[in-house]
PDB file of N, CA and C in Angstrom:
ATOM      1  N   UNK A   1    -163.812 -23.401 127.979  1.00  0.00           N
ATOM      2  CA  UNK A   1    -163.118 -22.693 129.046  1.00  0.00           C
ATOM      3  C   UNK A   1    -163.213 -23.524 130.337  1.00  0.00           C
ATOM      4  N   UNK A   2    -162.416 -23.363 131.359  1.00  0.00           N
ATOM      5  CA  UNK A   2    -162.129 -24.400 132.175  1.00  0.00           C
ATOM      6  C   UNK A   2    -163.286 -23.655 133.464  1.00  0.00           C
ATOM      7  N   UNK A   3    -163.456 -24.684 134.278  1.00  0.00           N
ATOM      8  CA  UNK A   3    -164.248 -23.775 135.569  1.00  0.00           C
ATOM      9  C   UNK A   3    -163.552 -24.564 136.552  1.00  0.00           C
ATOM     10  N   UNK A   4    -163.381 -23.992 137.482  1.00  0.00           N
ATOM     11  CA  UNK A   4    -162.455 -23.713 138.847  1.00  0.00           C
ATOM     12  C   UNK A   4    -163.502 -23.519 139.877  1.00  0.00           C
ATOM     13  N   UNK A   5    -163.360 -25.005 140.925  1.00  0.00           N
ATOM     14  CA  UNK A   5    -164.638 -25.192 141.839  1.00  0.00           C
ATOM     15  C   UNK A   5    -163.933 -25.259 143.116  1.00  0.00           C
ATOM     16  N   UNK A   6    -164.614 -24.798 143.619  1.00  0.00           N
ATOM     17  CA  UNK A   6    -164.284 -24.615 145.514  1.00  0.00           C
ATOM     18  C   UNK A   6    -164.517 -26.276 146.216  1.00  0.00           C
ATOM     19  N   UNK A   7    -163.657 -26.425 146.715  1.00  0.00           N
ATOM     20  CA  UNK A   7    -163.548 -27.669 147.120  1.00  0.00           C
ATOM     21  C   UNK A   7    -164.255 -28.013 149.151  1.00  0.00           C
ATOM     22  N   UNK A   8    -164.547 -26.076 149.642  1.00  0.00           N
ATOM     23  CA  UNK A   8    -165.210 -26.091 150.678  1.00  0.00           C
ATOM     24  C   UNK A   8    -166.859 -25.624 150.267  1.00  0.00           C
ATOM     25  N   UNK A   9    -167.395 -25.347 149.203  1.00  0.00           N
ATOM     26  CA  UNK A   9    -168.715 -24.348 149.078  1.00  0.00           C
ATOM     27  C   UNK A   9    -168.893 -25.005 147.736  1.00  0.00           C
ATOM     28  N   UNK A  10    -170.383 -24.499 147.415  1.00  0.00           N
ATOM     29  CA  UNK A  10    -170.670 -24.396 146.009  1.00  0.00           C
ATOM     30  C   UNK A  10    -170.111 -23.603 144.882  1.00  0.00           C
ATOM     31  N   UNK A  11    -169.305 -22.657 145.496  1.00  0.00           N
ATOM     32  CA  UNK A  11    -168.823 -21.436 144.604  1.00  0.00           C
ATOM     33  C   UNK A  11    -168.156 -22.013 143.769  1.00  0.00           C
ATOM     34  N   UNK A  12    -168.218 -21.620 142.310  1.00  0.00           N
ATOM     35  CA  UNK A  12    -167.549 -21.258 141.110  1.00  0.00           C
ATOM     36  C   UNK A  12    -167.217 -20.408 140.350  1.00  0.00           C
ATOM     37  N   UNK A  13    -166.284 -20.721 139.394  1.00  0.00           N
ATOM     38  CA  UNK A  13    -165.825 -19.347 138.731  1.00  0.00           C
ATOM     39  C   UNK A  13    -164.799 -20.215 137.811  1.00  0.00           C
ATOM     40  N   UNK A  14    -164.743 -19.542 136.380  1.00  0.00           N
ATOM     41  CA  UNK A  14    -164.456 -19.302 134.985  1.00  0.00           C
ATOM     42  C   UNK A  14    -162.982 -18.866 135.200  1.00  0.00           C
ATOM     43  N   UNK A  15    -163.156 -18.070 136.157  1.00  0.00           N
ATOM     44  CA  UNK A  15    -161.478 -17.216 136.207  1.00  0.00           C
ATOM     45  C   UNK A  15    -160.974 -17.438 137.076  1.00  0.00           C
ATOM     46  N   UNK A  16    -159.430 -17.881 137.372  1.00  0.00           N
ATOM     47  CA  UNK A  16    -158.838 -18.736 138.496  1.00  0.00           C
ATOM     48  C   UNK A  16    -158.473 -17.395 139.384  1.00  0.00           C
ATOM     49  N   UNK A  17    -157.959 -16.432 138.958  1.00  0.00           N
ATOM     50  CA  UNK A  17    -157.739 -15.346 140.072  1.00  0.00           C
ATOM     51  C   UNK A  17    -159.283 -14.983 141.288  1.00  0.00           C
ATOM     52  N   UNK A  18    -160.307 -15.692 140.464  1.00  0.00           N
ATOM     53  CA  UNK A  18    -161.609 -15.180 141.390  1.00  0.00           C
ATOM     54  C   UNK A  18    -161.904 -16.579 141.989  1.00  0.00           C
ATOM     55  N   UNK A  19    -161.437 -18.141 141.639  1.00  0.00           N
ATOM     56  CA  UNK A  19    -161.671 -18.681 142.472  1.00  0.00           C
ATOM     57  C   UNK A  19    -160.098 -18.977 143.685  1.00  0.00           C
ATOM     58  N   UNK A  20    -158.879 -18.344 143.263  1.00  0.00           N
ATOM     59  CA  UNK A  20    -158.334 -18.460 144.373  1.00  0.00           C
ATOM     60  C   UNK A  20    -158.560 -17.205 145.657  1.00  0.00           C
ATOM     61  N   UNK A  21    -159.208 -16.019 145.052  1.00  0.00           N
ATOM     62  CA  UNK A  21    -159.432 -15.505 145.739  1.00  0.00           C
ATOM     63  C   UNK A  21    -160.532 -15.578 147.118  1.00  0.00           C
ATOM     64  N   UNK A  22    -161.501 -16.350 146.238  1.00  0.00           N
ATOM     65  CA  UNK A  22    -162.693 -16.877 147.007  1.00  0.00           C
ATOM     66  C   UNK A  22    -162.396 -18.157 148.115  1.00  0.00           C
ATOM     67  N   UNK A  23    -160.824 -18.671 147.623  1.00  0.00           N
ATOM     68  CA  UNK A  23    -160.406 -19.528 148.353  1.00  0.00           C
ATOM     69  C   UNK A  23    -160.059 -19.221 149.958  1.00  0.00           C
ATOM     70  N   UNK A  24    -159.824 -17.979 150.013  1.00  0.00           N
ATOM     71  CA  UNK A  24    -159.048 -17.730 151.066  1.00  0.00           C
ATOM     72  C   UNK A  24    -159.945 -17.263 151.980  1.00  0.00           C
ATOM     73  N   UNK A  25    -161.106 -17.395 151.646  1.00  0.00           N
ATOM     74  CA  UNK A  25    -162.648 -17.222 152.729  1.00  0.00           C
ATOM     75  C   UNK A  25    -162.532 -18.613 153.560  1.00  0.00           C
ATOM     76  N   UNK A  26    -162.194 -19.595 153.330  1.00  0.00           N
ATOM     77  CA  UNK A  26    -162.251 -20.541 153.671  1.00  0.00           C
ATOM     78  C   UNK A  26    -161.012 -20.961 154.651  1.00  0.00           C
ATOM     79  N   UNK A  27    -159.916 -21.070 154.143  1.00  0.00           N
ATOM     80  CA  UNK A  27    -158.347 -21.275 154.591  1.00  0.00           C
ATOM     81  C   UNK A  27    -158.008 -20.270 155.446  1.00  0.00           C
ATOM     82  N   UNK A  28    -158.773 -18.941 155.541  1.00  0.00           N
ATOM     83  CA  UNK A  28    -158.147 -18.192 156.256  1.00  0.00           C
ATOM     84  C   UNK A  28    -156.710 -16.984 156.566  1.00  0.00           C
ATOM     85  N   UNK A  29    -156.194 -17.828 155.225  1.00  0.00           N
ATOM     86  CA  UNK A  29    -155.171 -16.843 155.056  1.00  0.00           C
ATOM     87  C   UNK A  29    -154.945 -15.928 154.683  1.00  0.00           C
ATOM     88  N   UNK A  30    -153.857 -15.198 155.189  1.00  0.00           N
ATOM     89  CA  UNK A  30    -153.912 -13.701 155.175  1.00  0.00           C
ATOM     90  C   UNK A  30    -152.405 -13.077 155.015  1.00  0.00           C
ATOM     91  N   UNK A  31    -152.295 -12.715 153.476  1.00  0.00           N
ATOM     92  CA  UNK A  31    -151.040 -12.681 152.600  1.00  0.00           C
ATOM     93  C   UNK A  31    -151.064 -11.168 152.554  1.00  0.00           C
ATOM     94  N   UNK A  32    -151.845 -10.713 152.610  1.00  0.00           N
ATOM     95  CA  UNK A  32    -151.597  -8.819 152.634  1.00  0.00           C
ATOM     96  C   UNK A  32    -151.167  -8.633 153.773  1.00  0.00           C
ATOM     97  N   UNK A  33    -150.072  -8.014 154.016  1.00  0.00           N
ATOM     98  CA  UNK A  33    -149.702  -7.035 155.557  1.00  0.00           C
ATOM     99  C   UNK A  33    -149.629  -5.629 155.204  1.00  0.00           C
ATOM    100  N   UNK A  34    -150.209  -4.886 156.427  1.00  0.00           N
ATOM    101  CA  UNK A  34    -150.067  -3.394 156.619  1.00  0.00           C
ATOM    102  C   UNK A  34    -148.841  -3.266 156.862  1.00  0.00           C
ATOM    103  N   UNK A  35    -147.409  -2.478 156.329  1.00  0.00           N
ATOM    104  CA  UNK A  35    -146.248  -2.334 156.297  1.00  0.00           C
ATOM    105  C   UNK A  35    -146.207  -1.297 157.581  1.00  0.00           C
ATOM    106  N   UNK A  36    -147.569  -0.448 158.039  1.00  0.00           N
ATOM    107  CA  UNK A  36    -147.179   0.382 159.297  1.00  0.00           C
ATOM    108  C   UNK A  36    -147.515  -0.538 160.845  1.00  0.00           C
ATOM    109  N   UNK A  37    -148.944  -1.112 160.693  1.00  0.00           N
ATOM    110  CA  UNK A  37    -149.358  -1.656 161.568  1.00  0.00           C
ATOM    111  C   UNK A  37    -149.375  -3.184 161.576  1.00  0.00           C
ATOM    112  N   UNK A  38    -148.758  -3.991 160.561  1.00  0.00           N
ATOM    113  CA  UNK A  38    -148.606  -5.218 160.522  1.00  0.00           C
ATOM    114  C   UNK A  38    -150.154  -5.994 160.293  1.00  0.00           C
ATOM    115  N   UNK A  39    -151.089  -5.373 160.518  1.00  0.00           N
ATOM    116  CA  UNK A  39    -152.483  -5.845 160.133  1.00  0.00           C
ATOM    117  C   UNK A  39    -152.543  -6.767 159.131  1.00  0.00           C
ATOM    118  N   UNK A  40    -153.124  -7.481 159.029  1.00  0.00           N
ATOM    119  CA  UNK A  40    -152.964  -8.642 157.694  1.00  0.00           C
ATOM    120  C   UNK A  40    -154.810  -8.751 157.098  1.00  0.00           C
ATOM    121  N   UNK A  41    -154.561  -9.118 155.817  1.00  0.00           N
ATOM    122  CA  UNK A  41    -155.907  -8.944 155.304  1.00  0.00           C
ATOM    123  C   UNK A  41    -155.938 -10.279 153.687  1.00  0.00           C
ATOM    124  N   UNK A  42    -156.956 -10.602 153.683  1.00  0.00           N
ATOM    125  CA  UNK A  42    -156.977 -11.499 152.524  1.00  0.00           C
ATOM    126  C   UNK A  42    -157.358 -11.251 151.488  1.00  0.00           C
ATOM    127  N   UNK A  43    -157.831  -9.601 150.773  1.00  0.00           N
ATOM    128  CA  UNK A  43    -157.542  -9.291 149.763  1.00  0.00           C
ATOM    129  C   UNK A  43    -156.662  -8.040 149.803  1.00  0.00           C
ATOM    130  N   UNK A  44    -155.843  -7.242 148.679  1.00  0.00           N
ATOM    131  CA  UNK A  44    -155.339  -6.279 148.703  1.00  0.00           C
ATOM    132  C   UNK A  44    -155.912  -5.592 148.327  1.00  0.00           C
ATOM    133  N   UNK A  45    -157.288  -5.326 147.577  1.00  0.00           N
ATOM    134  CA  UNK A  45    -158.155  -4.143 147.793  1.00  0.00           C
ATOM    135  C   UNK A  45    -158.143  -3.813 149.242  1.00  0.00           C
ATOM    136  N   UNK A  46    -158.455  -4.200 150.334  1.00  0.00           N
ATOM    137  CA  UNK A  46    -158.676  -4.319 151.598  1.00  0.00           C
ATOM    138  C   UNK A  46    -157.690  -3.675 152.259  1.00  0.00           C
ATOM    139  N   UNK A  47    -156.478  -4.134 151.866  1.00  0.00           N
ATOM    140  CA  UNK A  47    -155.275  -3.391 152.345  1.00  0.00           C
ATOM    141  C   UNK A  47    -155.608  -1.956 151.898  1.00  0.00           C
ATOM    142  N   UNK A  48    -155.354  -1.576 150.371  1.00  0.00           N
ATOM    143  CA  UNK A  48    -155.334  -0.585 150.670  1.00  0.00           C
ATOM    144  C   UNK A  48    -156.334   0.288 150.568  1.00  0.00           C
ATOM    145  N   UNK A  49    -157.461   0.214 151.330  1.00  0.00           N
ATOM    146  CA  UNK A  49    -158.545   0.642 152.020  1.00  0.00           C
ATOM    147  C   UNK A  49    -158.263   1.330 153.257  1.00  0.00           C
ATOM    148  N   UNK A  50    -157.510   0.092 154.068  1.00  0.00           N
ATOM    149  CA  UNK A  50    -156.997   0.025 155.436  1.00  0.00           C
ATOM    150  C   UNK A  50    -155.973   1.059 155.156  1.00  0.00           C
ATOM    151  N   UNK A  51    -155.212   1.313 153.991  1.00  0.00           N
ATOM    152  CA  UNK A  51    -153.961   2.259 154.339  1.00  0.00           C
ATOM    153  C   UNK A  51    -153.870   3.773 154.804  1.00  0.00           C
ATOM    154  N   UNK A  52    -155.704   4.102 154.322  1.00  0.00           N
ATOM    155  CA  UNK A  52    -155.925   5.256 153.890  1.00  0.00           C
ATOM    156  C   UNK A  52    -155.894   5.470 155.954  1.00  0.00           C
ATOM    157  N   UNK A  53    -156.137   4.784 156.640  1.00  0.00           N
ATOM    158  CA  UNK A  53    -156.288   4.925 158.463  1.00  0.00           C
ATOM    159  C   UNK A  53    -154.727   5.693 158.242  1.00  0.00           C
ATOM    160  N   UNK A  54    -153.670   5.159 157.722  1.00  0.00           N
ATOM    161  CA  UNK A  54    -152.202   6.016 158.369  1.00  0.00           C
ATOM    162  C   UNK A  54    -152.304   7.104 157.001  1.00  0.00           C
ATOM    163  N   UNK A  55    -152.412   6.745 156.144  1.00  0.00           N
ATOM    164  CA  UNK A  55    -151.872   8.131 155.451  1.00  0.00           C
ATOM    165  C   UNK A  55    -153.010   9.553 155.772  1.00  0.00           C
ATOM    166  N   UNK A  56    -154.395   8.963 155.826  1.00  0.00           N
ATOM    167  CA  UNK A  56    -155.146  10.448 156.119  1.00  0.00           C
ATOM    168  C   UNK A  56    -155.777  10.529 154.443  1.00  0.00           C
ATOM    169  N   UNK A  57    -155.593   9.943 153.849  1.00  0.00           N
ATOM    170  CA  UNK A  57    -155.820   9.990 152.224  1.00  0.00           C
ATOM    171  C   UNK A  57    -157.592  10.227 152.252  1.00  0.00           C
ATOM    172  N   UNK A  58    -158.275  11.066 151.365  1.00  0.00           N
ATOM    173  CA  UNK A  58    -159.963  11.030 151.637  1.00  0.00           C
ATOM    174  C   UNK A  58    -159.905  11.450 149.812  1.00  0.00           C
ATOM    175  N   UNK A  59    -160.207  10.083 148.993  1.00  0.00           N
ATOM    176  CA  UNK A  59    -160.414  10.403 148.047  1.00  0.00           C
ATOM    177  C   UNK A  59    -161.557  10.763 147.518  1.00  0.00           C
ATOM    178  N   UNK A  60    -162.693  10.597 147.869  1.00  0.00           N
ATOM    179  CA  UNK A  60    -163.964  10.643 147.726  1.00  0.00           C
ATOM    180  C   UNK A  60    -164.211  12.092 148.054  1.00  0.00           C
ATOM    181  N   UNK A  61    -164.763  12.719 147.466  1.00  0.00           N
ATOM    182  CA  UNK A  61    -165.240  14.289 147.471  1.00  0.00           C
ATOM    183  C   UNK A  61    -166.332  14.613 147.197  1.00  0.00           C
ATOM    184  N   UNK A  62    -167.021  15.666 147.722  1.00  0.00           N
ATOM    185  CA  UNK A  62    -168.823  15.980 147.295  1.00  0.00           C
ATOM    186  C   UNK A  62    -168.752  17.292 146.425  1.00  0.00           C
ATOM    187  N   UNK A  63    -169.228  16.795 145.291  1.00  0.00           N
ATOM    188  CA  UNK A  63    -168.798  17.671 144.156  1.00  0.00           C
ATOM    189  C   UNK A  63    -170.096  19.076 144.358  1.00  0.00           C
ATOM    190  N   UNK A  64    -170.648  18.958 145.417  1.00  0.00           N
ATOM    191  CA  UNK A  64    -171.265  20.098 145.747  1.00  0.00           C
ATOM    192  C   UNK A  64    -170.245  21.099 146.778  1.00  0.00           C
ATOM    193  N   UNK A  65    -170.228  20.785 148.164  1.00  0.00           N
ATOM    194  CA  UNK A  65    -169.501  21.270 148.938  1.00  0.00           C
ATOM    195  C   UNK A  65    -168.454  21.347 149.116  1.00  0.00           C
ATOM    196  N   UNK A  66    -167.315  19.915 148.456  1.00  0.00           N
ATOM    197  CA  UNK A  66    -165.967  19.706 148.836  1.00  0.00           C
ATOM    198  C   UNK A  66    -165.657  19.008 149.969  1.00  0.00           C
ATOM    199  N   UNK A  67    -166.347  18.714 150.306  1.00  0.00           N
ATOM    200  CA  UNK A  67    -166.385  17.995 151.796  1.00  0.00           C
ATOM    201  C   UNK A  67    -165.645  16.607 151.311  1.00  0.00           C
ATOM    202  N   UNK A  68    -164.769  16.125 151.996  1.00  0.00           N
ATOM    203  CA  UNK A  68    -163.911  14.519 151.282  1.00  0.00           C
ATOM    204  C   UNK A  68    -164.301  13.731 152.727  1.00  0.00           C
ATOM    205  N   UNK A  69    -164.054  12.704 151.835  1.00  0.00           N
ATOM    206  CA  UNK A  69    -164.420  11.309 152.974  1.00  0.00           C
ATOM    207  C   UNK A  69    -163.113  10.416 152.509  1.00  0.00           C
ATOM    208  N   UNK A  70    -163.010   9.506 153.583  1.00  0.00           N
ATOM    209  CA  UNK A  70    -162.397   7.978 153.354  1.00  0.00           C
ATOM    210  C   UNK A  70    -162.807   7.292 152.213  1.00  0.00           C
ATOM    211  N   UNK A  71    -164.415   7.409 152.725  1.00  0.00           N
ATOM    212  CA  UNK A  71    -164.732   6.082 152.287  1.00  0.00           C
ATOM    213  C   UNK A  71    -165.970   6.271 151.192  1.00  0.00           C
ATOM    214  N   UNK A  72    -166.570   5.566 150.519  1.00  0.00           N
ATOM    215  CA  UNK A  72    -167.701   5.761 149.521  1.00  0.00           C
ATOM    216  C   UNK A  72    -169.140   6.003 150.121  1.00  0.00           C
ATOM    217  N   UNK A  73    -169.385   5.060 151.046  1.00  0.00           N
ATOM    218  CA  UNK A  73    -170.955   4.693 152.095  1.00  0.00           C
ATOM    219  C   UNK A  73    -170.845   6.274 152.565  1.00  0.00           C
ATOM    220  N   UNK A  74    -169.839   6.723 153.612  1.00  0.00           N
ATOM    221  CA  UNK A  74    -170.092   7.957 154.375  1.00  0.00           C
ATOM    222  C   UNK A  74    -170.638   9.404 153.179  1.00  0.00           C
ATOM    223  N   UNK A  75    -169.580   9.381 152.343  1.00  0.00           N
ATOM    224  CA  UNK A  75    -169.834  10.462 151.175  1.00  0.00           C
ATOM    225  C   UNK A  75    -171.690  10.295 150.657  1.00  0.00           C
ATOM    226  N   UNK A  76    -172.125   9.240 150.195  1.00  0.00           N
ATOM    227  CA  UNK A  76    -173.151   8.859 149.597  1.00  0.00           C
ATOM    228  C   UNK A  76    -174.350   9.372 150.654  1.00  0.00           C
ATOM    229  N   UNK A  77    -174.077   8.952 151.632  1.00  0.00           N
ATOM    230  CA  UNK A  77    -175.466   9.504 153.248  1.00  0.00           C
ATOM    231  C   UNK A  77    -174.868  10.863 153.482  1.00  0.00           C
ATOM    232  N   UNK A  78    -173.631  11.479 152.938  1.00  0.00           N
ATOM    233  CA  UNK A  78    -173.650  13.288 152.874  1.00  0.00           C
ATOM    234  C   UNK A  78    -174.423  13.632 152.041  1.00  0.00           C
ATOM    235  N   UNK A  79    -174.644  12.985 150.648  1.00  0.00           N
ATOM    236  CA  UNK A  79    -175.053  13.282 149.542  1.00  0.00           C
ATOM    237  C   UNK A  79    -176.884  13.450 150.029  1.00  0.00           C
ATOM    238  N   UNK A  80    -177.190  12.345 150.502  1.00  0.00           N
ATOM    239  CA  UNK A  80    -178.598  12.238 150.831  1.00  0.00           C
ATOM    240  C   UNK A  80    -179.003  13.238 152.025  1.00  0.00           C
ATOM    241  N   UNK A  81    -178.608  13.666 152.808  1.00  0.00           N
ATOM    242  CA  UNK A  81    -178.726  13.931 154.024  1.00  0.00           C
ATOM    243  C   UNK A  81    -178.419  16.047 153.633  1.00  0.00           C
ATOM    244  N   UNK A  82    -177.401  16.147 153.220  1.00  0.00           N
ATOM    245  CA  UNK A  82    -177.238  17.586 152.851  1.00  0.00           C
ATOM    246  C   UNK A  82    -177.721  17.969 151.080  1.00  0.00           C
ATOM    247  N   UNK A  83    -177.862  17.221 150.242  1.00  0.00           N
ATOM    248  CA  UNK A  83    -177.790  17.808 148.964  1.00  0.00           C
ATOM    249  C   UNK A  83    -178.946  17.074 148.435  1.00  0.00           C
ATOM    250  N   UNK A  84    -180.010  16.330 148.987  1.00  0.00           N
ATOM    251  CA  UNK A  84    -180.937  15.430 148.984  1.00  0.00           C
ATOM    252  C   UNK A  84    -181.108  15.784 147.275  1.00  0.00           C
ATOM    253  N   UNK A  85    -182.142  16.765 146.979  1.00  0.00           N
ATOM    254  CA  UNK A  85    -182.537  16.760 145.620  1.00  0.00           C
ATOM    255  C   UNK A  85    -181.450  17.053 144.620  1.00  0.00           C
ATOM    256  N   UNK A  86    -180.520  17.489 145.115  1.00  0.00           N
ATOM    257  CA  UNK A  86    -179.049  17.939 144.106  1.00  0.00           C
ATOM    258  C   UNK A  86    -178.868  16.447 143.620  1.00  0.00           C
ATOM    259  N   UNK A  87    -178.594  16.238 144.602  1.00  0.00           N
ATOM    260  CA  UNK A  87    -178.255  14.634 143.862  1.00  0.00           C
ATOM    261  C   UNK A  87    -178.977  13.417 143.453  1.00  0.00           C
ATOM    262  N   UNK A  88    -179.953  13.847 143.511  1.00  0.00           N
ATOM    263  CA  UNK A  88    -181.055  12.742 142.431  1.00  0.00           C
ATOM    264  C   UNK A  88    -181.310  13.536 140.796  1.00  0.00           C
TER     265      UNK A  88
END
């Protein structure tokens, strides 16, 4: 199998989608645009992370209370903080 080496870092990788991705840490470029706010980003996970700011989207939910979040980190310190032993 072929390996695909970063020509700025030590980084490698087996799979060319993960070393061009890793490429663009370096080059700087930024091929995702936000279609509302024009924001630009260098992966499209990222984008649509960022999308959830205009739509209002909170997929993350606390399967105790119902309480939804954005994001994963905020939900997880609800989890600890209100449901401490529930959720261990």
């Amino acid at each position: 199998m072929k390996q695909y080496f970063c020509s700025y870092c030590s980084f490698s990788s087996l799979h060319k989608s993960s070393w061009r991705r890793h490429k663009l840490i370096h080059t700087g470029e930024q091929p995702y645009v936000c279609s509302v706010c024009n924001k630009r980003f260098n992966r499209k996970e990222t984008l649509k992370t960022h999308l959830r700011i205009h739509t209002g989207e909170h997929p993350y939910e606390c399967k105790f209370c119902g309480k939804r979040y954005k994001y994963k980190i905020p939900l997880s310190i609800h989890y600890a903080n209100h449901h401490g032993s529930e959720f261990l």
